[in-house]
C-alpha atoms as a PDB file:
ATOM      1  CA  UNK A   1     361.893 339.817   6.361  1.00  0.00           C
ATOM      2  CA  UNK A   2     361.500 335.840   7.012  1.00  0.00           C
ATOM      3  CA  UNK A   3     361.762 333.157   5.087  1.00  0.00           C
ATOM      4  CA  UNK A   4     359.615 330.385   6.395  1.00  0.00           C
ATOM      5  CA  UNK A   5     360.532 326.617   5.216  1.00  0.00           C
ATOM      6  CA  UNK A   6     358.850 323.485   6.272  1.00  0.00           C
ATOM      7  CA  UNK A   7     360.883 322.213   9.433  1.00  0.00           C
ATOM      8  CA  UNK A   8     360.005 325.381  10.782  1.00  0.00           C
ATOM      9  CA  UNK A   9     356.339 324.989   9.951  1.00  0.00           C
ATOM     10  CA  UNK A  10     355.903 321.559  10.810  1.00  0.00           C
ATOM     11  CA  UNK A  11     357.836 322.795  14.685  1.00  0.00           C
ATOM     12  CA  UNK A  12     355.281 325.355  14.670  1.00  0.00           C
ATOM     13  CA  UNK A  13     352.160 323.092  14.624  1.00  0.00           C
ATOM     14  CA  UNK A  14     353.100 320.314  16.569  1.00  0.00           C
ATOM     15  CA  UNK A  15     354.353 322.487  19.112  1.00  0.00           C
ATOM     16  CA  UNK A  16     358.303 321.164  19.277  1.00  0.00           C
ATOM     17  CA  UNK A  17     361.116 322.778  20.606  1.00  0.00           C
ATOM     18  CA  UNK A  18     361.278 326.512  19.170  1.00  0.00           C
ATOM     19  CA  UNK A  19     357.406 326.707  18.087  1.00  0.00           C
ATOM     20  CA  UNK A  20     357.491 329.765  20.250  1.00  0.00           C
ATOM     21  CA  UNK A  21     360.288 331.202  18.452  1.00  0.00           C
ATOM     22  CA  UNK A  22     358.112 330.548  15.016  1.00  0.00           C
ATOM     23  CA  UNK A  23     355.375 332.038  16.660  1.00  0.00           C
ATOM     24  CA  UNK A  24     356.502 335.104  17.570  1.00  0.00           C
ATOM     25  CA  UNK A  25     357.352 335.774  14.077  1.00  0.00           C
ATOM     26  CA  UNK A  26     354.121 334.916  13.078  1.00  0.00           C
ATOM     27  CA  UNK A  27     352.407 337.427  15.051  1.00  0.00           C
ATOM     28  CA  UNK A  28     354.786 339.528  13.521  1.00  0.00           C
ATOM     29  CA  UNK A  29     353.866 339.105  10.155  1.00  0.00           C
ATOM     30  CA  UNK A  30     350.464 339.428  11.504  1.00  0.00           C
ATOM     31  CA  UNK A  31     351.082 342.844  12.836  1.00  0.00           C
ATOM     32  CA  UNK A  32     352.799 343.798   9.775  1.00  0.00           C
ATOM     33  CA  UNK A  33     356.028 344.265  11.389  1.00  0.00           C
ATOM     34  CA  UNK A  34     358.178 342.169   8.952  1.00  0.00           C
ATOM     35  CA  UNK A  35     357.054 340.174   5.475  1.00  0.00           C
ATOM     36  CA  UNK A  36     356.907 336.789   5.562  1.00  0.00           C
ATOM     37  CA  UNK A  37     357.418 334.770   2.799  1.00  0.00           C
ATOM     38  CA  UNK A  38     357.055 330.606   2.049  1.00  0.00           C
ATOM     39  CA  UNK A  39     357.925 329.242  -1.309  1.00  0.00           C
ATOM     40  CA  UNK A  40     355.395 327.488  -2.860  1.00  0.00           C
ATOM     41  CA  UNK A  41     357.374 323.489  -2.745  1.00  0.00           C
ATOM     42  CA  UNK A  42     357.936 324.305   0.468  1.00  0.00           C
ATOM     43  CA  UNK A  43     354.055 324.434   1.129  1.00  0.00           C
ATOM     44  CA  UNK A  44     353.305 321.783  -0.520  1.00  0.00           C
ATOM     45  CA  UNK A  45     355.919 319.510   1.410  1.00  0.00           C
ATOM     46  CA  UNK A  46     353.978 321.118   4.526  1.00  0.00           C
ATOM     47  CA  UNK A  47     350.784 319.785   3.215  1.00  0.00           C
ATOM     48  CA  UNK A  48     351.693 316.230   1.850  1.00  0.00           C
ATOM     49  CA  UNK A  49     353.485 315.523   5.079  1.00  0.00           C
ATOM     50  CA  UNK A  50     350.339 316.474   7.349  1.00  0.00           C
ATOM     51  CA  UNK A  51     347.869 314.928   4.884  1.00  0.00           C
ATOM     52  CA  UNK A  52     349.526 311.270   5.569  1.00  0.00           C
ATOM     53  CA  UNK A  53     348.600 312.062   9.053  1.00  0.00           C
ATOM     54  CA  UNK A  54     345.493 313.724   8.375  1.00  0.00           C
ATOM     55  CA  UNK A  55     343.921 315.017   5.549  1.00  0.00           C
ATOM     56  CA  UNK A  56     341.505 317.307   7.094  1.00  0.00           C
ATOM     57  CA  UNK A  57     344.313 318.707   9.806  1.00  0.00           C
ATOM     58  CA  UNK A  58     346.282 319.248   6.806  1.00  0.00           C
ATOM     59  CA  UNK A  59     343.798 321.200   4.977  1.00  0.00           C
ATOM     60  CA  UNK A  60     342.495 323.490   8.131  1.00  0.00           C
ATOM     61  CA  UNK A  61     346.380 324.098   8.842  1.00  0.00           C
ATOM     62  CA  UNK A  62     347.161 325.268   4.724  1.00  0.00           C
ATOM     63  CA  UNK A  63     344.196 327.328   4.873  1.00  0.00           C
ATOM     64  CA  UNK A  64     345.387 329.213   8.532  1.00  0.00           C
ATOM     65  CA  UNK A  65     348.767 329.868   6.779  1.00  0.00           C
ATOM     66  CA  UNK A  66     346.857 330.945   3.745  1.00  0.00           C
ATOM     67  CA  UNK A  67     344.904 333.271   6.481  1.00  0.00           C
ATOM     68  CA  UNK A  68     348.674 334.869   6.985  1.00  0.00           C
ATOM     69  CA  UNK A  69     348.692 336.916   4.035  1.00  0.00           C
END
C-alpha cells in the first residue's frame, strides 16, 4: 500500500528528481500490485497549485489521476 501526497505528485508531473521512483509505483497501482491511496486535501492542493499555472494542465492532470482508480 502507498500513500501518495502532493510533493510527490507535483515531482511526478514535472518530471523532478525521483519522478521515476513515483512512477514506478504508479504502474504498480496500475497493475494492481499494491493500492494506492491520495487523500482528498491533498488533491485538491495538487490541483490549485497547477491551476495557477494552468488551468487546463491542471484539469487534464486531476482527471489522469482520477483515470488511476
Amino acid at each position: 500500500m502507498i500513500v501518495l501526497d502532493t510533493e510527490s505528485l507535483l515531482i511526478f508531473y514535472l518530471g523532478e528528481v525521483g519522478a521515476d521512483v513515483v512512477e514506478d509505483l504508479l504502474k504498480k497501482v496500475l497493475r494492481g500490485d499494491i493500492k494506492g491511496y491520495l487523500n482528498v486535501i491533498n488533491l485538491t492542493e495538487f490541483y490549485y497549485i497547477l491551476y495557477r499555472k494552468d488551468p487546463m494542465i491542471a484539469d487534464e492532470k486531476v482527471g489522469n489521476l482520477r483515470a488511476y482508480g
